[in-house]
Protein backbone atom coordinates (compact mmCIF):
# COMPACT_ATOMS: atom_id res chain seq x y z
CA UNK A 1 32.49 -18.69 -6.39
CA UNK A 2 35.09 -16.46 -5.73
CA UNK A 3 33.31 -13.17 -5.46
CA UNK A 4 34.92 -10.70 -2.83
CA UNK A 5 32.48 -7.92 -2.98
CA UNK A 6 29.16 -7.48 -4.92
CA UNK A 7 27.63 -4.50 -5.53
CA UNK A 8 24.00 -4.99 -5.46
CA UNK A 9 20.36 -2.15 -5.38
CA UNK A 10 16.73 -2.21 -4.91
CA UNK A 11 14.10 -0.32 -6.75
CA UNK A 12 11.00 0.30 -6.00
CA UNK A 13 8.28 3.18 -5.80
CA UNK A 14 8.81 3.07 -1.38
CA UNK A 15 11.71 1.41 -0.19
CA UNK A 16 12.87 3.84 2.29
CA UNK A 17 11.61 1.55 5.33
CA UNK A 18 12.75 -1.98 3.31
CA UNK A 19 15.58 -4.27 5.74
CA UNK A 20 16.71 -5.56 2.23
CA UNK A 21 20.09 -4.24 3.01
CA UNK A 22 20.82 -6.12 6.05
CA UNK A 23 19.08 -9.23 5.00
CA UNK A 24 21.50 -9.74 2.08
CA UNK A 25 24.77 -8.26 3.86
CA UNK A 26 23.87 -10.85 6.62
CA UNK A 27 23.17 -13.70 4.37
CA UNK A 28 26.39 -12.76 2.05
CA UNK A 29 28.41 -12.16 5.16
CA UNK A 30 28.00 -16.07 6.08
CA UNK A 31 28.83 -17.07 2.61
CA UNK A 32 31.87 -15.44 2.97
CA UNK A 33 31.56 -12.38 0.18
CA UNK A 34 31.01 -8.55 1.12
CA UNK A 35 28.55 -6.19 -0.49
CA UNK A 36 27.26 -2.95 -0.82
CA UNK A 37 23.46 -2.21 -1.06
CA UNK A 38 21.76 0.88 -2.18
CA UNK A 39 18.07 1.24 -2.38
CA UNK A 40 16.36 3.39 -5.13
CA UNK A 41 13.06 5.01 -4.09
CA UNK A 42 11.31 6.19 -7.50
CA UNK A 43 8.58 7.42 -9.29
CA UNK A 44 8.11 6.08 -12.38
CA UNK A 45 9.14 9.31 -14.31
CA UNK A 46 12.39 8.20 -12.88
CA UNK A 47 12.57 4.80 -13.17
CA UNK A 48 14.19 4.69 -16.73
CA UNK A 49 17.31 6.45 -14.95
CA UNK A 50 17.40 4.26 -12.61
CA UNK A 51 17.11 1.33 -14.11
CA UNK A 52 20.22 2.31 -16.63
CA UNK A 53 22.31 3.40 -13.18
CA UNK A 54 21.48 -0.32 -11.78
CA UNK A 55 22.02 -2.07 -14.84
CA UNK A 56 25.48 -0.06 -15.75
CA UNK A 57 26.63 -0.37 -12.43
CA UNK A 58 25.76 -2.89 -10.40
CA UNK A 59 26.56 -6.50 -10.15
CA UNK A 60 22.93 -7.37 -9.50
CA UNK A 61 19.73 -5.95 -7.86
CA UNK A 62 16.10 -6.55 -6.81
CA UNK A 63 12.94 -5.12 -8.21
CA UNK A 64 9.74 -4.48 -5.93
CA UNK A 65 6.39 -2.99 -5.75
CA UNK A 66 5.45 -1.85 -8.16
CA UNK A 67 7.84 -1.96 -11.45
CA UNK A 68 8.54 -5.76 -11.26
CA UNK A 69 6.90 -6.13 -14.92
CA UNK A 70 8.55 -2.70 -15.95
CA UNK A 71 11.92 -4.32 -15.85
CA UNK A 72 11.19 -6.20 -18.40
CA UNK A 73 11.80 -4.08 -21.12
CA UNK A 74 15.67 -3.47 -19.41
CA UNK A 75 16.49 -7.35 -19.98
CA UNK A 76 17.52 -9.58 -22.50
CA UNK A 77 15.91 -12.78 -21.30
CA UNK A 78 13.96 -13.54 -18.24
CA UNK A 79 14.21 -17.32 -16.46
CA UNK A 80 12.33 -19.75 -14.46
CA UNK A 81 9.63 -18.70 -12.13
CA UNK A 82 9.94 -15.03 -14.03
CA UNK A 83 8.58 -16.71 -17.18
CA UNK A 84 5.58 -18.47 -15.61
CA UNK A 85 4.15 -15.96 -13.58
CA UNK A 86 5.27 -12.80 -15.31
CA UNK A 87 7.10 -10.60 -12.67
CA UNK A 88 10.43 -10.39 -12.03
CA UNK A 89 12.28 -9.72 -8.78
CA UNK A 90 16.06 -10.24 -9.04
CA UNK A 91 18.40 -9.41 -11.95
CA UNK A 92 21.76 -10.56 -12.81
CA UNK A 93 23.16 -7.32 -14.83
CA UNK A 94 26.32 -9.71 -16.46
CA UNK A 95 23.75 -11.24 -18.60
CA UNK A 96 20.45 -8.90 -18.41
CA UNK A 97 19.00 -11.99 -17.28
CA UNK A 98 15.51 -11.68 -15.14
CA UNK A 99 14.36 -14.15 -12.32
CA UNK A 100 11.84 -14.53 -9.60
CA UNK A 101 12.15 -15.49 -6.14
CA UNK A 102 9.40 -14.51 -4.50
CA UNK A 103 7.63 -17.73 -4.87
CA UNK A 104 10.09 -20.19 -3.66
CA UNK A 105 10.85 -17.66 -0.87
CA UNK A 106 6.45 -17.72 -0.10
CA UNK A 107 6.35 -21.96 -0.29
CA UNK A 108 9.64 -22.03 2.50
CA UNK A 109 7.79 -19.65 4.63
CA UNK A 110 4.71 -21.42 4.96
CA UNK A 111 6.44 -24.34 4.89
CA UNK A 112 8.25 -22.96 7.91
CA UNK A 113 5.46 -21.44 9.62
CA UNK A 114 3.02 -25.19 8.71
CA UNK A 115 0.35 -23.17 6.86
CA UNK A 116 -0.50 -26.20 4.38
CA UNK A 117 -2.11 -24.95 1.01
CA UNK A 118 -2.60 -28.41 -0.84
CA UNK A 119 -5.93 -28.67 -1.57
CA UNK A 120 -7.08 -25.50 -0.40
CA UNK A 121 -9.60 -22.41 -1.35
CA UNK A 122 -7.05 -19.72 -1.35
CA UNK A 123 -7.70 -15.90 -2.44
CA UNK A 124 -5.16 -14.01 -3.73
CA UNK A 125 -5.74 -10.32 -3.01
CA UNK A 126 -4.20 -7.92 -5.85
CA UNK A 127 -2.52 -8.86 -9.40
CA UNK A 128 0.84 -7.35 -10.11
CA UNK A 129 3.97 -9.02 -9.61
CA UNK A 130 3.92 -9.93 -6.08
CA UNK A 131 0.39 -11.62 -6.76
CA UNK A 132 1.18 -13.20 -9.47
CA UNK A 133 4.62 -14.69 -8.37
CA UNK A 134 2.48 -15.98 -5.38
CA UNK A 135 -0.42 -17.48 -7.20
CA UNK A 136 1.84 -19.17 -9.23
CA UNK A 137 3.61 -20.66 -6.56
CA UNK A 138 0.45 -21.73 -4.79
CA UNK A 139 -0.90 -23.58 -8.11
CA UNK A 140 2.27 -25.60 -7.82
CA UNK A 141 1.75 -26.08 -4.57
CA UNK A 142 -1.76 -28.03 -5.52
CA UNK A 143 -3.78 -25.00 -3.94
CA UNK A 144 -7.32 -23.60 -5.56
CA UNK A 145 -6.31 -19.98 -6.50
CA UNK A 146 -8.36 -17.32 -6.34
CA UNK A 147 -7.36 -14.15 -7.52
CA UNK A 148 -9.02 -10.39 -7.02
CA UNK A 149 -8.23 -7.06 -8.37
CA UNK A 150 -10.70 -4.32 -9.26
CA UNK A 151 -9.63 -4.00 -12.58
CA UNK A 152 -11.64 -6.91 -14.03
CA UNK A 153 -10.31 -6.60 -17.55
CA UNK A 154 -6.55 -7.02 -16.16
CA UNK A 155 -7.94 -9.86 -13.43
CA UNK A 156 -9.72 -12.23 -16.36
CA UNK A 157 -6.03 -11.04 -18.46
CA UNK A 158 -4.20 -12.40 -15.73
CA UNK A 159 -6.24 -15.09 -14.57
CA UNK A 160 -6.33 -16.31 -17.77
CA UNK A 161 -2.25 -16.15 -18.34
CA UNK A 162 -1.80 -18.36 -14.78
CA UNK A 163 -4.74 -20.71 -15.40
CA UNK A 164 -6.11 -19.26 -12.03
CA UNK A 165 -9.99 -18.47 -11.43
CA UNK A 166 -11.14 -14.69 -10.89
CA UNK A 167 -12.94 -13.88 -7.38
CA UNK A 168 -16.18 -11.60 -8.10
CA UNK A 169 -16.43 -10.38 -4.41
CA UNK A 170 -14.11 -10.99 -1.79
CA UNK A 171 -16.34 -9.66 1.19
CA UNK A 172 -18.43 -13.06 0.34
CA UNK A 173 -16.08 -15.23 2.17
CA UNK A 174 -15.58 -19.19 1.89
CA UNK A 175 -12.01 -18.79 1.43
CA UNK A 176 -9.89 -20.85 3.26
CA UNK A 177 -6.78 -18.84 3.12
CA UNK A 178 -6.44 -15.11 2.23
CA UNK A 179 -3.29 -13.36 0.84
CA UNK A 180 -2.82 -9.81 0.93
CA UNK A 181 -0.58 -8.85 -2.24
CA UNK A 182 -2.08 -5.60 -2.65
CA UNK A 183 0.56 -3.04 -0.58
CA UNK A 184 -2.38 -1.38 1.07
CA UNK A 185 -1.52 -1.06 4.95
CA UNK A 186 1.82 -0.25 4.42
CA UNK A 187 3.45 3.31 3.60
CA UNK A 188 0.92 6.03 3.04
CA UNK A 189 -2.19 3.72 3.81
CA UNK A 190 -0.65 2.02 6.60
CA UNK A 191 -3.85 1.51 9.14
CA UNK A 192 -5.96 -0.21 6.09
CA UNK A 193 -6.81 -3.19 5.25
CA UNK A 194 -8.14 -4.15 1.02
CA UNK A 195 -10.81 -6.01 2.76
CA UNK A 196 -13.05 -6.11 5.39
CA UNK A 197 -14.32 -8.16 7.98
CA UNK A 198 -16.39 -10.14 6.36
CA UNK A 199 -14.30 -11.36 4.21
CA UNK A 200 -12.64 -13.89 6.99
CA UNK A 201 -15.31 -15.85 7.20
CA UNK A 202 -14.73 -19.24 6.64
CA UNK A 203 -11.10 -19.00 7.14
CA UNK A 204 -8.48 -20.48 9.01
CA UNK A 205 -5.47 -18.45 7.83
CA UNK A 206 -4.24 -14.77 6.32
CA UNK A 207 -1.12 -13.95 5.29
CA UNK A 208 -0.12 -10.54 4.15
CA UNK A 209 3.22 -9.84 2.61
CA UNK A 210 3.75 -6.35 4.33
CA UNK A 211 6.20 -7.44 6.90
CA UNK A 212 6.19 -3.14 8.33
CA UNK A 213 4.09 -3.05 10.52
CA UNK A 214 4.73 -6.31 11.48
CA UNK A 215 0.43 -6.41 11.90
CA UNK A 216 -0.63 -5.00 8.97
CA UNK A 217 -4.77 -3.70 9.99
CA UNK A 218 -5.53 -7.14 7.79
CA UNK A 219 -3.82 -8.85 10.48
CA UNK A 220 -5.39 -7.30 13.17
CA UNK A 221 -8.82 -7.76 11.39
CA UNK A 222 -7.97 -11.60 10.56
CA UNK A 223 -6.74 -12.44 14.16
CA UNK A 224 -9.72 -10.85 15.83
CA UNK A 225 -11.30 -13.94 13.76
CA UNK A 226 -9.86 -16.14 15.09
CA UNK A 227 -7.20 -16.58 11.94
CA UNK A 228 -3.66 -17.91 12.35
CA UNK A 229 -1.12 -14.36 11.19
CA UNK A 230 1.63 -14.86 9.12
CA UNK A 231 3.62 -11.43 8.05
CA UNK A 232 5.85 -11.30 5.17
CA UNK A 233 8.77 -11.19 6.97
CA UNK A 234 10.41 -15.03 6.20
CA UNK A 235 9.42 -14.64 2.88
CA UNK A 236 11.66 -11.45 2.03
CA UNK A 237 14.39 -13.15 4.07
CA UNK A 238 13.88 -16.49 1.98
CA UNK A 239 13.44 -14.72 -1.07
CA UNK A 240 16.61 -12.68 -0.61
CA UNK A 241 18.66 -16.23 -0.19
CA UNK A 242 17.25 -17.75 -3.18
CA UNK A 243 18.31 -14.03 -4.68
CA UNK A 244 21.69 -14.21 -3.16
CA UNK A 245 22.62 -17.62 -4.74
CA UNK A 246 21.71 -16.41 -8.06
CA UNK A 247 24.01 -13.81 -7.35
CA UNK A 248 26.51 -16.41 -6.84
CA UNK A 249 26.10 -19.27 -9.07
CA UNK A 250 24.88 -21.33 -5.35
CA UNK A 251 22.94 -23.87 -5.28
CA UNK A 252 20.08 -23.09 -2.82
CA UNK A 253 19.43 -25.29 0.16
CA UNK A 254 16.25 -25.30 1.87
CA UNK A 255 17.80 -26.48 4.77
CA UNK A 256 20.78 -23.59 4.80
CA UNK A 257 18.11 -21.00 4.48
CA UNK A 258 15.72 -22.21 7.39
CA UNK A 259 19.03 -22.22 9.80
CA UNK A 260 19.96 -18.60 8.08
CA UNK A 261 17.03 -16.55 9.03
CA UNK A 262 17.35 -18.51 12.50
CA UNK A 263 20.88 -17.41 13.14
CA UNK A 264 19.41 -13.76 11.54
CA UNK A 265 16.01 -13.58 13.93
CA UNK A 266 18.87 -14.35 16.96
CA UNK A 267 20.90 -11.95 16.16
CA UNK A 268 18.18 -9.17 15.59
CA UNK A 269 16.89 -9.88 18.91
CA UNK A 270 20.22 -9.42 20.89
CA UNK A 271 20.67 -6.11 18.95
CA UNK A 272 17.33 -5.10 19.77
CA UNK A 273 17.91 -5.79 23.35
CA UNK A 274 20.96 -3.69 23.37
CA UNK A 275 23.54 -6.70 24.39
């Protein structure tokens, strides 16, 4: 592990408000190796550009909402979590190889946060990458996943693939967890939430993987419930560790990563207060 200085990217159709960039130079930074992080905000008539600038030119990168199945067709292979659930989120550009952190980053932050999921009804809200790489990770995890999209051709398609069971109507309630992996409340339909009201009933805990704002209008709806919160905010710092020791060769600690985003929330909040 003698890396000096890695060059690393996100894409991604909005990532003009994403913290990415100081997540991994902080994490990187305590492992001792410097980096540079660019983010790529495209549409997807300009993906295919940007996707042969990354790959050419970087050392690694990180794919987000809502191209982490596009990449794909950019790698040679794809590993681990990437295979199961069908998204990928971090590539190493040496070998073209694709992998997936989201997941293990989603366990460690309920883990972290005592949200337990064994056993439970849990609805997944929305079915691309980010809702698959959670599902997945919640099957493992011994939960009952539900998933929901509007499409119902690509739900039963993707239901079927993670051996998950499709939600009809998700205002019906009985859920015991929700998940929003949707995207809607943040950017251009920040103030929305994919469901309504009713659709907390039953419930005893939402998480939504928007972490700006840090309460998403699901949020808002699911506390006025009653609901424990959780925002996606551990979960892009865990992910980005179990990204950053792929980007190493590392082996990931759980324990390393829980006294990580510790060290990172104290230092945010001394910046924040101007000391």
């Amino acid at each position: 592990m003698n890396v000096k200085k890695l060059r690393l990217g996100l894409v991604g159709k909005d990532v003009s408000k994403s913290t990415s960039g100081e997540i991994h130079t902080f994490i990187l930074d305590a492992f001792g190796v410097a980096c540079e992080y660019e983010r790529f905000s495209v549409s997807p008539a300009e993906f295919d550009n940007a996707m042969r600038r990354l790959v050419g030119d970087f050392d690694g990168f990180n794919v987000t909402i809502p191209y982490k199945r596009d990449v794909f067709e950019y790698l040679d292979g794809v590993q681990g979590d990437a295979l199961a659930c069908g998204a990928v989120n971090t590539v190493l550009t040496a070998t073209r190889q694709g992998y997936n952190t989201d997941g293990a980053g989603f366990l460690l932050m309920l883990a972290a946060a005592g949200l337990e999921v064994d056993g439970k009804r849990v609805l997944v809200l929305g079915a691309g990458g980010s809702g698959r790489s959670v599902a997945a990770a919640l099957k493992s995890a011994g939960a009952k996943v539900y998933m929901y999209r509007r499409n119902k051709a690509e739900l039963s398609e993707v239901c079927e693939q993670l051996k998950v069971q499709a939600a009809s109507d998700p205002e019906g309630g009985g859920y015991d967890v929700l998940i929003n992996a949707t995207g809607v409340g943040m950017h251009d339909s920040e103030g929305r939430s994919p469901v309504g009201i009713k659709a907390f009933s039953g419930a005893s805990a939402a998480v939504d993987l928007i972490y700006v704002p840090k309460e998403s209008e699901f949020l808002r709806l699911a506390r006025s419930q009653g609901l424990q919160t959780l925002n996606g905010a551990a979960m892009l710092f865990y992910q980005a560790y179990y990204a950053d020791c792929l980007f190493l060769d590392k082996k990931a600690d759980i324990n390393e990563a829980k006294t990580l985003y510790e060290r990172y929330l104290k230092t945010n909040e001394t910046e924040d207060k101007g000391l």
